[in-house]
Protein backbone atom coordinates (compact mmCIF):
# COMPACT_ATOMS: atom_id res chain seq x y z
CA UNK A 1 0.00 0.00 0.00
CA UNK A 2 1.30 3.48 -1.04
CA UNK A 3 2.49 5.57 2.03
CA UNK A 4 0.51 9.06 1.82
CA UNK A 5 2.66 12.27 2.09
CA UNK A 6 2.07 14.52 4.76
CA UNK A 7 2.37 18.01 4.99
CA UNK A 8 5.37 18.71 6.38
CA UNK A 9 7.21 15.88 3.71
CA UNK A 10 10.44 18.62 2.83
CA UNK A 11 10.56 16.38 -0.45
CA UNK A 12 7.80 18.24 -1.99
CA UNK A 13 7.64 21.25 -3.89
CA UNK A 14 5.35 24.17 -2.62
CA UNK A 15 2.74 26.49 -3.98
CA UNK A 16 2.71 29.79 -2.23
CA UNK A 17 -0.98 31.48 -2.48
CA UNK A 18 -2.29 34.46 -2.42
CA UNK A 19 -5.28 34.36 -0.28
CA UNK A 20 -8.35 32.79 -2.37
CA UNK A 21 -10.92 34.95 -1.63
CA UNK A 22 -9.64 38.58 -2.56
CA UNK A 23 -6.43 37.60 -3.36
CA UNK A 24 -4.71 39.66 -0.61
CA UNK A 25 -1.22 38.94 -0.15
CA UNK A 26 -1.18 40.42 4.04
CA UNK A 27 -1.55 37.84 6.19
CA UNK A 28 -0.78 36.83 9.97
CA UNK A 29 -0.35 33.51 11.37
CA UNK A 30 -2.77 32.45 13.56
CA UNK A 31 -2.18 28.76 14.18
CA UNK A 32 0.22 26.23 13.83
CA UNK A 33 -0.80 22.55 13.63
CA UNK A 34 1.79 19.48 12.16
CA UNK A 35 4.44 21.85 11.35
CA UNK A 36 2.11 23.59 8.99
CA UNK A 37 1.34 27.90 9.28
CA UNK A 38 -2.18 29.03 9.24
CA UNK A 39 -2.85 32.18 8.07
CA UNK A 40 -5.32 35.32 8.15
CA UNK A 41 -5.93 37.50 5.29
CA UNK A 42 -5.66 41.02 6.38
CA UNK A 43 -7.92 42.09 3.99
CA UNK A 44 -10.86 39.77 4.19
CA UNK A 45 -10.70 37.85 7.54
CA UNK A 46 -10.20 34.01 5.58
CA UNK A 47 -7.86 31.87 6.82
CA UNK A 48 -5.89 29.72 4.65
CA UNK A 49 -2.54 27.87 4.44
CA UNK A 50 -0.10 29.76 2.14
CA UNK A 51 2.20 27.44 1.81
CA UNK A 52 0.86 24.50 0.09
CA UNK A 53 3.00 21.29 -1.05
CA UNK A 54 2.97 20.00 -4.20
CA UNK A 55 1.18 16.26 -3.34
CA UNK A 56 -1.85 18.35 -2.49
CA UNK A 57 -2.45 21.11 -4.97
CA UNK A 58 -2.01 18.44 -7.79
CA UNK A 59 -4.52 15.64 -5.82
CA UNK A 60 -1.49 13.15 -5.46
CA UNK A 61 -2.15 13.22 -1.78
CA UNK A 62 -5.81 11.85 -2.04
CA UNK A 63 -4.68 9.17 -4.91
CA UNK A 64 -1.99 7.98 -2.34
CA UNK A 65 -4.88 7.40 0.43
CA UNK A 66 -7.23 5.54 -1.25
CA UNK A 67 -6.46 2.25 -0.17
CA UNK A 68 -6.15 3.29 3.74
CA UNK A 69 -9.34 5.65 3.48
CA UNK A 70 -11.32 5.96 0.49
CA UNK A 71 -11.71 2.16 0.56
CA UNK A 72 -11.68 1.00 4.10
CA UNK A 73 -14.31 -1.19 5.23
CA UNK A 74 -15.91 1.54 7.46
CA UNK A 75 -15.09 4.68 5.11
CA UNK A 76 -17.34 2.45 2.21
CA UNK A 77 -20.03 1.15 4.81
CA UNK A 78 -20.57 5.39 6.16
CA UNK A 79 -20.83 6.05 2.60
CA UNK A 80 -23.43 3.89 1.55
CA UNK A 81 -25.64 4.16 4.70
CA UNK A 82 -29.18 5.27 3.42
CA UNK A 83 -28.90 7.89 6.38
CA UNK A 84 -25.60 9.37 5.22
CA UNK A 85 -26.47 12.00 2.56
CA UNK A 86 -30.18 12.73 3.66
CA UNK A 87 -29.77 16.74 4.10
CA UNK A 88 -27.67 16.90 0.95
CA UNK A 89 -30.59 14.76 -1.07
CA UNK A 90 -33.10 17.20 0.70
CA UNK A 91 -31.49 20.38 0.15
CA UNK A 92 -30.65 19.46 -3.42
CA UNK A 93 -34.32 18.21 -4.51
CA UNK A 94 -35.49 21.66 -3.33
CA UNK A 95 -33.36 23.38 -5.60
CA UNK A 96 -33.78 21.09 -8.63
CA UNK A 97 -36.28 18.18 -8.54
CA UNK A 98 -34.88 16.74 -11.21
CA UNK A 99 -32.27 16.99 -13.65
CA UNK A 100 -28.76 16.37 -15.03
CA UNK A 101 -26.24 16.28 -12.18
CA UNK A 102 -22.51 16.56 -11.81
CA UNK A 103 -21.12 15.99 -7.97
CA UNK A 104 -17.14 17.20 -7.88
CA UNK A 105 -15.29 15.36 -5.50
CA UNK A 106 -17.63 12.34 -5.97
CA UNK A 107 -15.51 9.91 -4.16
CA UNK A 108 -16.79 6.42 -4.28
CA UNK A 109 -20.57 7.74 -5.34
CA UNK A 110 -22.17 7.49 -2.23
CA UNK A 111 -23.92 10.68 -3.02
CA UNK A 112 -25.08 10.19 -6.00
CA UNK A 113 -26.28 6.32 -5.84
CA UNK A 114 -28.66 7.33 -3.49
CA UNK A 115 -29.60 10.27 -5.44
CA UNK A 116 -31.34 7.66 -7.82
CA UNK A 117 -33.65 6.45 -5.07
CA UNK A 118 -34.88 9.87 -4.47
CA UNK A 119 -35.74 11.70 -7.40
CA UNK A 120 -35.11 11.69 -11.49
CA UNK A 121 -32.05 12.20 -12.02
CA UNK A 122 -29.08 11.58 -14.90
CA UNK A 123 -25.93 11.97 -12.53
CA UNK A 124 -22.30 11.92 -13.13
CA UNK A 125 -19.59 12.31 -11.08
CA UNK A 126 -15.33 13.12 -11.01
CA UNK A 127 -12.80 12.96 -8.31
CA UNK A 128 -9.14 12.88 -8.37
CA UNK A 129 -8.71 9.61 -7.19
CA UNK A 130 -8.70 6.97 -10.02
CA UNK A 131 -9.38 3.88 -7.36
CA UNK A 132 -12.18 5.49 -5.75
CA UNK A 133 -13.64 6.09 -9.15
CA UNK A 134 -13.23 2.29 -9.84
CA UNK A 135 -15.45 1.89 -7.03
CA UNK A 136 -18.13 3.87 -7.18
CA UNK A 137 -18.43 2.60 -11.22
CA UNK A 138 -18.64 -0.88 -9.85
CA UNK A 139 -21.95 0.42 -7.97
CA UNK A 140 -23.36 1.97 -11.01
CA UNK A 141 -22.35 5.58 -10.69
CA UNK A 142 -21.29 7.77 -14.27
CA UNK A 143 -17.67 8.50 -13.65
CA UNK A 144 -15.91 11.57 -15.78
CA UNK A 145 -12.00 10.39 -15.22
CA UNK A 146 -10.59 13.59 -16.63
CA UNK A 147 -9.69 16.23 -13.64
CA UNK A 148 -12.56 18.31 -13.73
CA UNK A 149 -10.54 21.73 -14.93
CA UNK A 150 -9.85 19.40 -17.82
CA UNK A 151 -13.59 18.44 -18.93
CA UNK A 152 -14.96 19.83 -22.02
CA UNK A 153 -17.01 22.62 -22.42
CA UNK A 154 -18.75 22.94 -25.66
CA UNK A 155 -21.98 21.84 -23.84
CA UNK A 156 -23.08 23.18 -20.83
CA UNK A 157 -25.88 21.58 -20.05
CA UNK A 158 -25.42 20.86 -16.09
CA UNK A 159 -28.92 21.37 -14.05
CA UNK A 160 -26.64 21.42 -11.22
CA UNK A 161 -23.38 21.27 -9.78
CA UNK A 162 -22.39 19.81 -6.66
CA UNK A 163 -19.10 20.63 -4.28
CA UNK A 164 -19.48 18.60 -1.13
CA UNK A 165 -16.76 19.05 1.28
CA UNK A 166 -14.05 19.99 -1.92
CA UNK A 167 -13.68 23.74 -2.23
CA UNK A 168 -11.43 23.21 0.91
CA UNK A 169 -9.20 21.04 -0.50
CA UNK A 170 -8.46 22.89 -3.21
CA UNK A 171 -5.46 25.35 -4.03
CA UNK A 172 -7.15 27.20 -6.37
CA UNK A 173 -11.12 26.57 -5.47
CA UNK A 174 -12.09 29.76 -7.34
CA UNK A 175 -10.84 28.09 -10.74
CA UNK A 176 -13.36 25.33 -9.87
CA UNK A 177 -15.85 28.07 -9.06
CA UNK A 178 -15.19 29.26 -12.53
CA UNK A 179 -15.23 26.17 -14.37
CA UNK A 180 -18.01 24.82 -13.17
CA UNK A 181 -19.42 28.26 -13.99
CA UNK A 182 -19.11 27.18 -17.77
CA UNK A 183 -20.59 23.62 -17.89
CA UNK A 184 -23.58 24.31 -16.18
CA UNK A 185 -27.06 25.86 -17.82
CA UNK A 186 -28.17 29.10 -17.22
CA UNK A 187 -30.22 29.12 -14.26
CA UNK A 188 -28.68 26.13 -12.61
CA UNK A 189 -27.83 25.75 -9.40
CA UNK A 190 -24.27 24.99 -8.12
CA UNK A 191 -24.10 23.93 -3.93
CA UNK A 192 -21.25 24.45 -1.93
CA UNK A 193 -20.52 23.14 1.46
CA UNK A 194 -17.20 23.64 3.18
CA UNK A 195 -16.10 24.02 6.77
CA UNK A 196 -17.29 26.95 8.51
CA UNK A 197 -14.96 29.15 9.76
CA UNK A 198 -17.14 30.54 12.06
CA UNK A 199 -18.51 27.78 13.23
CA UNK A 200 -19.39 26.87 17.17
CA UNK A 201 -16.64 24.48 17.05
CA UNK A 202 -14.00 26.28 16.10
CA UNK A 203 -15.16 29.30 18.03
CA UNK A 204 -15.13 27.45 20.96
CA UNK A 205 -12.04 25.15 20.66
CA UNK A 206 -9.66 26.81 17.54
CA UNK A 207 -6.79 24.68 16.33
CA UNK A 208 -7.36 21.81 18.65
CA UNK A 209 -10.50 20.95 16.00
CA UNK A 210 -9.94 17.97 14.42
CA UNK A 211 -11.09 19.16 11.33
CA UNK A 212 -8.37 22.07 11.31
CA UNK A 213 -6.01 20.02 9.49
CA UNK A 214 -3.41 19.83 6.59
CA UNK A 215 -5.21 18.52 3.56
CA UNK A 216 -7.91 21.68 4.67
CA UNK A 217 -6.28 24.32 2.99
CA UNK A 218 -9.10 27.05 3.02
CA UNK A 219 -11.37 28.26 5.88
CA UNK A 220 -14.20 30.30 4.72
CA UNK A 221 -16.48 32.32 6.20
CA UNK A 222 -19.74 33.72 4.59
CA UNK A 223 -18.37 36.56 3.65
CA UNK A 224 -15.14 35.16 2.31
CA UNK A 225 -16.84 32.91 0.24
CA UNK A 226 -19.28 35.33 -1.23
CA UNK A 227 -16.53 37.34 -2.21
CA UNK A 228 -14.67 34.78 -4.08
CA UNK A 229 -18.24 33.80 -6.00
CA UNK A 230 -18.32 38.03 -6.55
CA UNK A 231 -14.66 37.57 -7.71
CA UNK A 232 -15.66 34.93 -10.48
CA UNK A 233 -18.47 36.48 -11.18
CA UNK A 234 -21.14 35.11 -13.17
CA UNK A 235 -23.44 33.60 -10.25
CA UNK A 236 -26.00 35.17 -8.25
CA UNK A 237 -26.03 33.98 -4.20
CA UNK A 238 -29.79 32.46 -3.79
CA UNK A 239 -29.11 30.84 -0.23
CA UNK A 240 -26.43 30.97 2.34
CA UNK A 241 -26.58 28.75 5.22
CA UNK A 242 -24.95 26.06 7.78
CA UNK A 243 -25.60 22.25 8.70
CA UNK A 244 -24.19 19.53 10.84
CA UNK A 245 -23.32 19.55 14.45
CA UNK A 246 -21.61 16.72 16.26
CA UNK A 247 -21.19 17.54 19.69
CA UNK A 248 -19.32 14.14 20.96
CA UNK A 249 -16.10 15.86 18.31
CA UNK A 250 -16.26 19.38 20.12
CA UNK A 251 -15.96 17.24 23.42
CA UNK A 252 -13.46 14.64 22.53
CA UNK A 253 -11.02 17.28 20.83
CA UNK A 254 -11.63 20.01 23.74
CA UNK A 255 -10.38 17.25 26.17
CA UNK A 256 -7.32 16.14 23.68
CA UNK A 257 -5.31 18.14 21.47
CA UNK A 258 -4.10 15.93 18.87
CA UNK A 259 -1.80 17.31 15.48
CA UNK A 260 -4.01 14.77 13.12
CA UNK A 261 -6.73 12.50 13.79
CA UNK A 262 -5.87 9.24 12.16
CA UNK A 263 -7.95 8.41 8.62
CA UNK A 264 -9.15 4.97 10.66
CA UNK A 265 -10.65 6.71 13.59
CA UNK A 266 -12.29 9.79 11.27
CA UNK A 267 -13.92 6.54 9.32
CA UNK A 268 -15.32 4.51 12.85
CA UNK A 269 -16.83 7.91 13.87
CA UNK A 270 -18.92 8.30 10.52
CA UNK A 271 -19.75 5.35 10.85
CA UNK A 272 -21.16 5.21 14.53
CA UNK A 273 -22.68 8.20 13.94
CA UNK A 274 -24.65 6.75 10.92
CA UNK A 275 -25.65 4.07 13.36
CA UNK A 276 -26.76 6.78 16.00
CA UNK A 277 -29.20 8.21 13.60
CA UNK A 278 -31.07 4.88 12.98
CA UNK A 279 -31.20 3.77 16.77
CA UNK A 280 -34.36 3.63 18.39
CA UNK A 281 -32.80 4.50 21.33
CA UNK A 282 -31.59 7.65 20.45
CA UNK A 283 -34.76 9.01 19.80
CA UNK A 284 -35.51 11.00 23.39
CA UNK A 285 -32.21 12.84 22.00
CA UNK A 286 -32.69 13.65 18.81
CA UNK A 287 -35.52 16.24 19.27
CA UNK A 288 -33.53 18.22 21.71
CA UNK A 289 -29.93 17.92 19.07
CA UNK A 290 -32.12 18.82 16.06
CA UNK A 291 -33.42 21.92 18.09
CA UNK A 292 -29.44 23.04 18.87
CA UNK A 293 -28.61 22.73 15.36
CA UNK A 294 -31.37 24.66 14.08
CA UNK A 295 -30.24 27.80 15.89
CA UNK A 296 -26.71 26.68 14.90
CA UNK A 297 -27.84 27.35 11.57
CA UNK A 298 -29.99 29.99 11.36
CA UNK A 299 -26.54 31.95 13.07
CA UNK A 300 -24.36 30.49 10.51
CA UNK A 301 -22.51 28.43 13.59
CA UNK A 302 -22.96 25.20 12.38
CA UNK A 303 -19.84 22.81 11.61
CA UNK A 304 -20.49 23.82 7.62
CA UNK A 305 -21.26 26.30 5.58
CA UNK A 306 -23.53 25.89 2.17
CA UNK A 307 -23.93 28.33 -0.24
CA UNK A 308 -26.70 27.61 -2.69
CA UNK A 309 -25.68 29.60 -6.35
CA UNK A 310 -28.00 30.37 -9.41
CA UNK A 311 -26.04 31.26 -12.84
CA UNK A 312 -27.08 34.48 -14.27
């Protein structure tokens, strides 16, 4: 199995960025996790890392980790639970019922197989990793296997676009922004989700959050990422808001600082948490948690942020 690089591998070339909402070039350290600088833009409050190795802004990293994490028994199983994607099946059917679909960052599909089940969809979906590709074709899923700034153009015909959990991954995520600007059709709807910068967790706990971590390169807040979509113009903002809240992380990482939580433990927890939605037992709970998060996200202090785009 291939070893995956870390962060702070001095083998590796780096990128140096700009900051990739305004493209301010002022920033101030803030935090300092695995050897790695986080950094505030002066100009627009986003925090980012600067200086970004070579593995990650080409999607080596993620290619290297497939075997360990992409396509470990409890990664696949977390995946695949019907209770997995629920709120991103919801919150998409409201904004198009039905309709061609591209999901970036598609992983092994779990997204979109269960997209099928739920409303009328042709789907599709890319990812830089070649092996989970492999896997989600072997459950039916449409794979593109070009890198998605590489797809074609000449028809843009997209009813929507789909960035789960990517922009943050990304060196360049307003070049994805862009691009996905110019496959989809006019009046489509592209969805973002990322980690939210100002989210209750990180609020209350900062760098020991587990999801404050070297493959996360950008931290937006609301008004950091609406400025990058103003930057690449060509979309209009139609909903801006914030979901998931998992409690039991804010607890365990308040009580342990760790640099990086290991790929095998980040895979259990999805899992059990998958299982904590279906229990029976957990029901006395859930009324009370689904109360907290709804004021979470009305404030925009949920664990992520989603920005729902129209194109003008």
């Amino acid at each position: 199995m291939k070893q995956s690089k870390s962060m702070n591998d001095t083998n590796q070339g780096t990128l140096h960025r700009a900051c990739p909402s305004c493209l301010g070039t002022k920033l101030e350290v803030i935090w300092r996790k695995s050897d790695v600088d986080f950094a505030v833009c002066q100009r627009c409050g986003m925090v980012y890392i600067p200086e970004v190795l070579e593995s990650y802004a080409t999607g080596q990293f993620y290619e290297d980790r497939t075997e360990s994490f992409y396509l470990s028994d409890d990664k696949l199983k977390s995946d695949y639970d019907p209770v997995r994607f629920q709120r991103e099946w919801a919150l998409l059917r409201q904004w198009v019922p039905s309709g061609k679909v591209l999901d970036v960052g598609c992983s092994t599909g779990g997204f979109l197989k269960g997209l099928h089940e739920v409303g009328d969809y042709e789907t599709m979906g890319c990812d830089v990793s070649q092996g989970a590709l492999n896997q989600a074709q072997k459950i039916g899923v449409t794979v593109l296997r070009a890198p998605f700034l590489s797809l074609p153009v000449n028809e843009a015909n997209y009813d929507a676009i789909t960035f789960w959990a990517v922009l943050e991954h990304l060196a360049d995520p307003a070049a994805f922004l862009a691009k996905a600007g110019s496959m989809i059709s006019s009046g489509g709807i592209c969805i973002l989700l990322v980690p939210n910068l100002h989210s209750l967790a990180i609020r209350s706990i900062g760098p020991r959050y587990r999801y404050i971590m070297t493959e996360h390169l950008n931290y937006f807040s609301a008004a950091a990422l609406g400025q990058m979509v103003a930057r690449v113009g060509g979309w209009k903002i139609e909903r801006i808001t914030s979901m998931h809240f998992n409690p039991v992380v804010i607890i365990q990482d308040a009580l342990k600082f760790r640099e990086e939580v290991p790929d095998a433990e980040r895979a259990k927890l999805l899992k059990r948490t998958n299982r904590w939605k279906r229990s029976g037992l957990m029901r006395p709970l859930k009324a009370a948690y689904r109360n907290v998060e709804s004021v979470l996200s009305r404030m925009l202090a949920a664990d992520n942020l989603v920005m729902v785009l129209r194109k003008n």
